[in-house]
PDB file of N, CA and C in Angstrom:
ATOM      1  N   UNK A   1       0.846  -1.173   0.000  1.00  0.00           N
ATOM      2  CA  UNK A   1       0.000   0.000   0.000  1.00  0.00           C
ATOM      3  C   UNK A   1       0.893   1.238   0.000  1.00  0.00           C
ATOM      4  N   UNK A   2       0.754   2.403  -0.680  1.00  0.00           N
ATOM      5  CA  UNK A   2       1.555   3.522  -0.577  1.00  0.00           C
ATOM      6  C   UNK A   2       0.702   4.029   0.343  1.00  0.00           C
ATOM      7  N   UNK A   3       1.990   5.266   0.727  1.00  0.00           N
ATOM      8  CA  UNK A   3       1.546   6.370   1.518  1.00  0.00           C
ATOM      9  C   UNK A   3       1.232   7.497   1.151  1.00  0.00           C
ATOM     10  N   UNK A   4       0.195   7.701   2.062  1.00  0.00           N
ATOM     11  CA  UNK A   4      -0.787   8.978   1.280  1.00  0.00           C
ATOM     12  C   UNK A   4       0.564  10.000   2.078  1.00  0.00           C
ATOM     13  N   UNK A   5       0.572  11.360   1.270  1.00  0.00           N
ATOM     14  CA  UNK A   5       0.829  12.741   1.619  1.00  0.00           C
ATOM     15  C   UNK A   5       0.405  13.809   1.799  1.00  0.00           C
ATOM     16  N   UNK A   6      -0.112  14.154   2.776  1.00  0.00           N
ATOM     17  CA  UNK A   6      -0.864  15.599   3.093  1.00  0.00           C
ATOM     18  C   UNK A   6      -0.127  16.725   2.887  1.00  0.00           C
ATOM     19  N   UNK A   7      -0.491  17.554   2.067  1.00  0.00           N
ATOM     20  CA  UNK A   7      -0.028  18.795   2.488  1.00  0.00           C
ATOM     21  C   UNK A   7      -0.855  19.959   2.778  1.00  0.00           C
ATOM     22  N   UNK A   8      -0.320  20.633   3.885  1.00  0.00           N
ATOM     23  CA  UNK A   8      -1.012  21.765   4.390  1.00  0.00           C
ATOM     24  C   UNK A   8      -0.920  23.168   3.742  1.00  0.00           C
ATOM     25  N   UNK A   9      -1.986  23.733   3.309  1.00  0.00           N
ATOM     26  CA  UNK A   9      -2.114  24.819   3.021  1.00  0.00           C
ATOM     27  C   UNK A   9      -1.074  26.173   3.125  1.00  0.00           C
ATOM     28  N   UNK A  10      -0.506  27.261   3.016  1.00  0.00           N
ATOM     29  CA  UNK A  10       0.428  28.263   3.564  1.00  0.00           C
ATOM     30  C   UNK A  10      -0.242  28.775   4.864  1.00  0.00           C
ATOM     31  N   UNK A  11      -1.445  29.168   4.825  1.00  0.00           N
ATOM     32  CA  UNK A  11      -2.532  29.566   5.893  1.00  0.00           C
ATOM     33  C   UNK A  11      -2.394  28.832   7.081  1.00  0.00           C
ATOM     34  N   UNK A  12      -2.744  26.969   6.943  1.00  0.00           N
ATOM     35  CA  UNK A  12      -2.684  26.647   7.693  1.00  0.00           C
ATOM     36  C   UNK A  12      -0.847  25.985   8.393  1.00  0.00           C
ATOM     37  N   UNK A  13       0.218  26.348   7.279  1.00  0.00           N
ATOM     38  CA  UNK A  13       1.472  26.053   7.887  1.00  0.00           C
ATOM     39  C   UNK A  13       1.903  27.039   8.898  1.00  0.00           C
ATOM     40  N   UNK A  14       1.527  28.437   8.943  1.00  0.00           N
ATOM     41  CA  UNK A  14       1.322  29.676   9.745  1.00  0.00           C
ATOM     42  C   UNK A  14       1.164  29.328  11.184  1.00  0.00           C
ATOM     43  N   UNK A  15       0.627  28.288  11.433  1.00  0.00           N
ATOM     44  CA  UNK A  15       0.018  28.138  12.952  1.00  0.00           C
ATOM     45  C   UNK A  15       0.948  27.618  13.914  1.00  0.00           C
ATOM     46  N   UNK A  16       1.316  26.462  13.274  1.00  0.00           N
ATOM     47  CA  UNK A  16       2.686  26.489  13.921  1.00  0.00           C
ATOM     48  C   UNK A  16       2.467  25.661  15.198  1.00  0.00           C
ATOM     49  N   UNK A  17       1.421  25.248  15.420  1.00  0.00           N
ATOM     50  CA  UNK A  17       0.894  24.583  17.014  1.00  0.00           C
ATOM     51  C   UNK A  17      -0.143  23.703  16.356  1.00  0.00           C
ATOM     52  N   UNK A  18       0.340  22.137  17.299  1.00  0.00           N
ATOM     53  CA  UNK A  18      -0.383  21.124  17.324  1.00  0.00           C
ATOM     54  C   UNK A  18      -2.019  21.620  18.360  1.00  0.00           C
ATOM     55  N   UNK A  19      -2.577  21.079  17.761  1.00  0.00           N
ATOM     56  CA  UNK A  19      -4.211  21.070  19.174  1.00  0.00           C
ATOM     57  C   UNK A  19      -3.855  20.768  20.333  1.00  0.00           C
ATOM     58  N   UNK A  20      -3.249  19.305  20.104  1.00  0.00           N
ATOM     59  CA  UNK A  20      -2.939  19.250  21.774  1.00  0.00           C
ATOM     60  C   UNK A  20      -2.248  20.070  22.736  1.00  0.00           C
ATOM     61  N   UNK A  21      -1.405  21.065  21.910  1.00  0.00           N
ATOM     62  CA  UNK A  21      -0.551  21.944  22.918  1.00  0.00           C
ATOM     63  C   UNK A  21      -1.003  22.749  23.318  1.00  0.00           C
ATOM     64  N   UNK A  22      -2.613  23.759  22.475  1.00  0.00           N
ATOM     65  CA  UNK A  22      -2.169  24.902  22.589  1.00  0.00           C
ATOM     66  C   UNK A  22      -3.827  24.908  23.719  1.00  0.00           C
ATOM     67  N   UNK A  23      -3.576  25.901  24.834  1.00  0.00           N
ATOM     68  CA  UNK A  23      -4.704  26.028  25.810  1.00  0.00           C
ATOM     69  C   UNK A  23      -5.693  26.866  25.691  1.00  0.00           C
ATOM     70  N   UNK A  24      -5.567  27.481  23.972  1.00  0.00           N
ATOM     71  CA  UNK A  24      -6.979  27.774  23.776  1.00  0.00           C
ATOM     72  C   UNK A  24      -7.339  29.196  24.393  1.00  0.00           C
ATOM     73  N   UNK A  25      -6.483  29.966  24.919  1.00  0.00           N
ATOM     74  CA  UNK A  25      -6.713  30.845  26.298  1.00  0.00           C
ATOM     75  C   UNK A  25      -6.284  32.405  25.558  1.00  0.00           C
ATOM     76  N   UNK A  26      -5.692  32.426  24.273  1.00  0.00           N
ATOM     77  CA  UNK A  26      -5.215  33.953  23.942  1.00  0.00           C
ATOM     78  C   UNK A  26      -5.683  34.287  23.243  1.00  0.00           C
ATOM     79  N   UNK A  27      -6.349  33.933  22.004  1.00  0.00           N
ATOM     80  CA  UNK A  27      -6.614  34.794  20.627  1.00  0.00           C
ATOM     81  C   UNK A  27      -8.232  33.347  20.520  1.00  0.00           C
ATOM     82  N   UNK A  28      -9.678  34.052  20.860  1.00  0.00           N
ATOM     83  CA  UNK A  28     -10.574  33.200  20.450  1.00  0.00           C
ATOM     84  C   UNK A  28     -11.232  34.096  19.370  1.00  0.00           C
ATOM     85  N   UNK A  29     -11.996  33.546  18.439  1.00  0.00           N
ATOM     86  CA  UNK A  29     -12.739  35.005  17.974  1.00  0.00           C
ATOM     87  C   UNK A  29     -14.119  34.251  17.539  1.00  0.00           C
ATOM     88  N   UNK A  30     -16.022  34.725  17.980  1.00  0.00           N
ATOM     89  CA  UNK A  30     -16.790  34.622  17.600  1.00  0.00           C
ATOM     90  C   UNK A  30     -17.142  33.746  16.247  1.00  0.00           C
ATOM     91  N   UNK A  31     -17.999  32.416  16.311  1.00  0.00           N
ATOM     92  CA  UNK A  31     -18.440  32.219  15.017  1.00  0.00           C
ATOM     93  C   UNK A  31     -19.620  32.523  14.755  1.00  0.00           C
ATOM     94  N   UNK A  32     -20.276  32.896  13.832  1.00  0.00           N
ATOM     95  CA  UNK A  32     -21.309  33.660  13.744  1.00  0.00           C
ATOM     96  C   UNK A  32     -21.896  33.129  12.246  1.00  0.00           C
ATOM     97  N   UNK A  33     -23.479  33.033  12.923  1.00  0.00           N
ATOM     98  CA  UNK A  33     -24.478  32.685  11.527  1.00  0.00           C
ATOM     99  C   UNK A  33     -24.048  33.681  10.381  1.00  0.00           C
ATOM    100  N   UNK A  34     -24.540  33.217   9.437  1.00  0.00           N
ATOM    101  CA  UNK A  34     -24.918  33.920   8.322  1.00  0.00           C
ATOM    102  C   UNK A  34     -25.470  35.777   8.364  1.00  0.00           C
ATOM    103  N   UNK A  35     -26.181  35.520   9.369  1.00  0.00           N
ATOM    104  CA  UNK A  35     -27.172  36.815   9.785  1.00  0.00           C
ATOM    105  C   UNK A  35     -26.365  37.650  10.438  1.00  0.00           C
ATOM    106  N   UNK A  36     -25.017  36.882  11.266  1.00  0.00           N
ATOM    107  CA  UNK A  36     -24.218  37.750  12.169  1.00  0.00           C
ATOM    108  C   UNK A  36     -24.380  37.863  13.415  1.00  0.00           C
ATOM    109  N   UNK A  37     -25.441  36.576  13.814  1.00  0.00           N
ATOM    110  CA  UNK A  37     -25.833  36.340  15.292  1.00  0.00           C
ATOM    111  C   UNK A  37     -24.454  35.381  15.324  1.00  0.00           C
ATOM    112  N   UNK A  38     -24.367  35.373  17.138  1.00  0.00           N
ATOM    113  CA  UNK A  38     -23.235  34.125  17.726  1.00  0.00           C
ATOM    114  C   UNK A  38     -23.896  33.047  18.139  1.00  0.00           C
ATOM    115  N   UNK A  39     -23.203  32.061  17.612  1.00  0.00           N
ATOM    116  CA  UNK A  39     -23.426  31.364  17.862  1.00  0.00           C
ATOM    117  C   UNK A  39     -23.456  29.601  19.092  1.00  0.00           C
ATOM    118  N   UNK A  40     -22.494  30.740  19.906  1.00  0.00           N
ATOM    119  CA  UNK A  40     -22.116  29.918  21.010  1.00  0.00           C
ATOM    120  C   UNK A  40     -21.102  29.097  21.013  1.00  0.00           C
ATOM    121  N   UNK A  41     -20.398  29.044  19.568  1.00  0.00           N
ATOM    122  CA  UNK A  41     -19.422  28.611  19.779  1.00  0.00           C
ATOM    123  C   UNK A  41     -17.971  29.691  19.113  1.00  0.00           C
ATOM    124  N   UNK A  42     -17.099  29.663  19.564  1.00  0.00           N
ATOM    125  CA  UNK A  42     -16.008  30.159  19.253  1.00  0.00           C
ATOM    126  C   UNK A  42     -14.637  29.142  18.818  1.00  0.00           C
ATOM    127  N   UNK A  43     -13.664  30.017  17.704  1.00  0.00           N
ATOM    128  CA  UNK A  43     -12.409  28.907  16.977  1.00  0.00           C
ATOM    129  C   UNK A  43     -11.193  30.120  17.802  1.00  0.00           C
ATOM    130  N   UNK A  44     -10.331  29.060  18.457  1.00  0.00           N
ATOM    131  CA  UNK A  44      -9.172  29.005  18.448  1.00  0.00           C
ATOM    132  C   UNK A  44      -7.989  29.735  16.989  1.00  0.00           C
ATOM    133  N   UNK A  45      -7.904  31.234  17.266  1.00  0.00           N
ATOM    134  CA  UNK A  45      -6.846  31.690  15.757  1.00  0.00           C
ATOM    135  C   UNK A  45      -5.464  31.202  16.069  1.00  0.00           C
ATOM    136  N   UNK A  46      -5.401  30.289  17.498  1.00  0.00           N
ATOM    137  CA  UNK A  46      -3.854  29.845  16.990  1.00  0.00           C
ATOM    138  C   UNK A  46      -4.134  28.579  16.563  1.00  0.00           C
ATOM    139  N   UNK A  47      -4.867  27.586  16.789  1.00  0.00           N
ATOM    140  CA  UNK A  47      -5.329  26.469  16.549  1.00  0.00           C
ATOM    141  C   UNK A  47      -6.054  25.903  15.727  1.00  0.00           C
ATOM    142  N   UNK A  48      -6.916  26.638  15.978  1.00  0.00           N
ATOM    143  CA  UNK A  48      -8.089  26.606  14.488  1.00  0.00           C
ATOM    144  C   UNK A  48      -8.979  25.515  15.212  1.00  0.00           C
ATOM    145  N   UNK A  49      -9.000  24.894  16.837  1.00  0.00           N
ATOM    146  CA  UNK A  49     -10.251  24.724  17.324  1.00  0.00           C
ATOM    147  C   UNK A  49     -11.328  25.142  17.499  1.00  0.00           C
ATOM    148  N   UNK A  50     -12.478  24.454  17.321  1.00  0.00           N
ATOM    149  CA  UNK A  50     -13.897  25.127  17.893  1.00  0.00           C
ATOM    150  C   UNK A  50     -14.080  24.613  19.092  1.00  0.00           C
ATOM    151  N   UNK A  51     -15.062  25.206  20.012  1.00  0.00           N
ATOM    152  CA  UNK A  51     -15.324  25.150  21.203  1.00  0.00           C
ATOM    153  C   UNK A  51     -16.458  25.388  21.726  1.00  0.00           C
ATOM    154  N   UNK A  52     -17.062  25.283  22.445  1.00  0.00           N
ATOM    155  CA  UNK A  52     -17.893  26.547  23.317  1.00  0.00           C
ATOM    156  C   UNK A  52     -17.264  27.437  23.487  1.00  0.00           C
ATOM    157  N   UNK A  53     -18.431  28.764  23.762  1.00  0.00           N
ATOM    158  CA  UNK A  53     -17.585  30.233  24.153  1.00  0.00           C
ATOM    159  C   UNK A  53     -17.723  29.818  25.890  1.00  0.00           C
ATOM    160  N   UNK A  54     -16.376  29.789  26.121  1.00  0.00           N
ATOM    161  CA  UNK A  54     -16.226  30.152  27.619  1.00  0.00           C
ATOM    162  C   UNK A  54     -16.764  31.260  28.101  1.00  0.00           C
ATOM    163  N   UNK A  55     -16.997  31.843  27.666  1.00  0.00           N
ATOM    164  CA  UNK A  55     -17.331  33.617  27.981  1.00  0.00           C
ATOM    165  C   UNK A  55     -19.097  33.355  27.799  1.00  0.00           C
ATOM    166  N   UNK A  56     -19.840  33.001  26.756  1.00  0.00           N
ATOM    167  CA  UNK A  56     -20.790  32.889  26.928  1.00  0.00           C
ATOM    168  C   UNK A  56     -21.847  33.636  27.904  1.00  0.00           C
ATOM    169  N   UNK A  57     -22.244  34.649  27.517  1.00  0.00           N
ATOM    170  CA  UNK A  57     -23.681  36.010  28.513  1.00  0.00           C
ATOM    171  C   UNK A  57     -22.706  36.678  29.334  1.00  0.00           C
ATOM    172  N   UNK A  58     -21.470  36.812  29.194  1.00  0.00           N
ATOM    173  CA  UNK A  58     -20.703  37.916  29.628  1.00  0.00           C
ATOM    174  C   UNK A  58     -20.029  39.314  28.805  1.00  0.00           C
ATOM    175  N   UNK A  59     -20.756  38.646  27.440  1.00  0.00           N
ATOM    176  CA  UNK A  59     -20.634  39.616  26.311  1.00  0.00           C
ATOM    177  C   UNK A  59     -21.070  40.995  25.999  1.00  0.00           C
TER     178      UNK A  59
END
């Protein structure tokens, strides 16, 4: 069987941090419907995780 090769985007070579490392805790930013409502969840800009908004009705 060969091996497949991924390659990552320039965008996503930028990040520079595995998921597992990073704590999610410095740079979150809003995801938001179509309409521009939030949606309760927020992505990780060093990671590129989604989440819940920790913050959630403190907005």
């Amino acid at each position: 069987m060969d091996a497949q090769v991924i390659r990552n985007t320039e965008a996503e070579a930028d990040i520079g941090f595995e998921e597992t490392s990073c704590a999610h805790q410095r740079l979150i930013d809003d995801i938001l419907t179509k309409s521009g409502k939030r949606t309760g969840k927020v992505r990780c800009l060093e990671c590129r995780a989604i989440f819940d908004d920790p913050y959630k009705g403190l907005k």
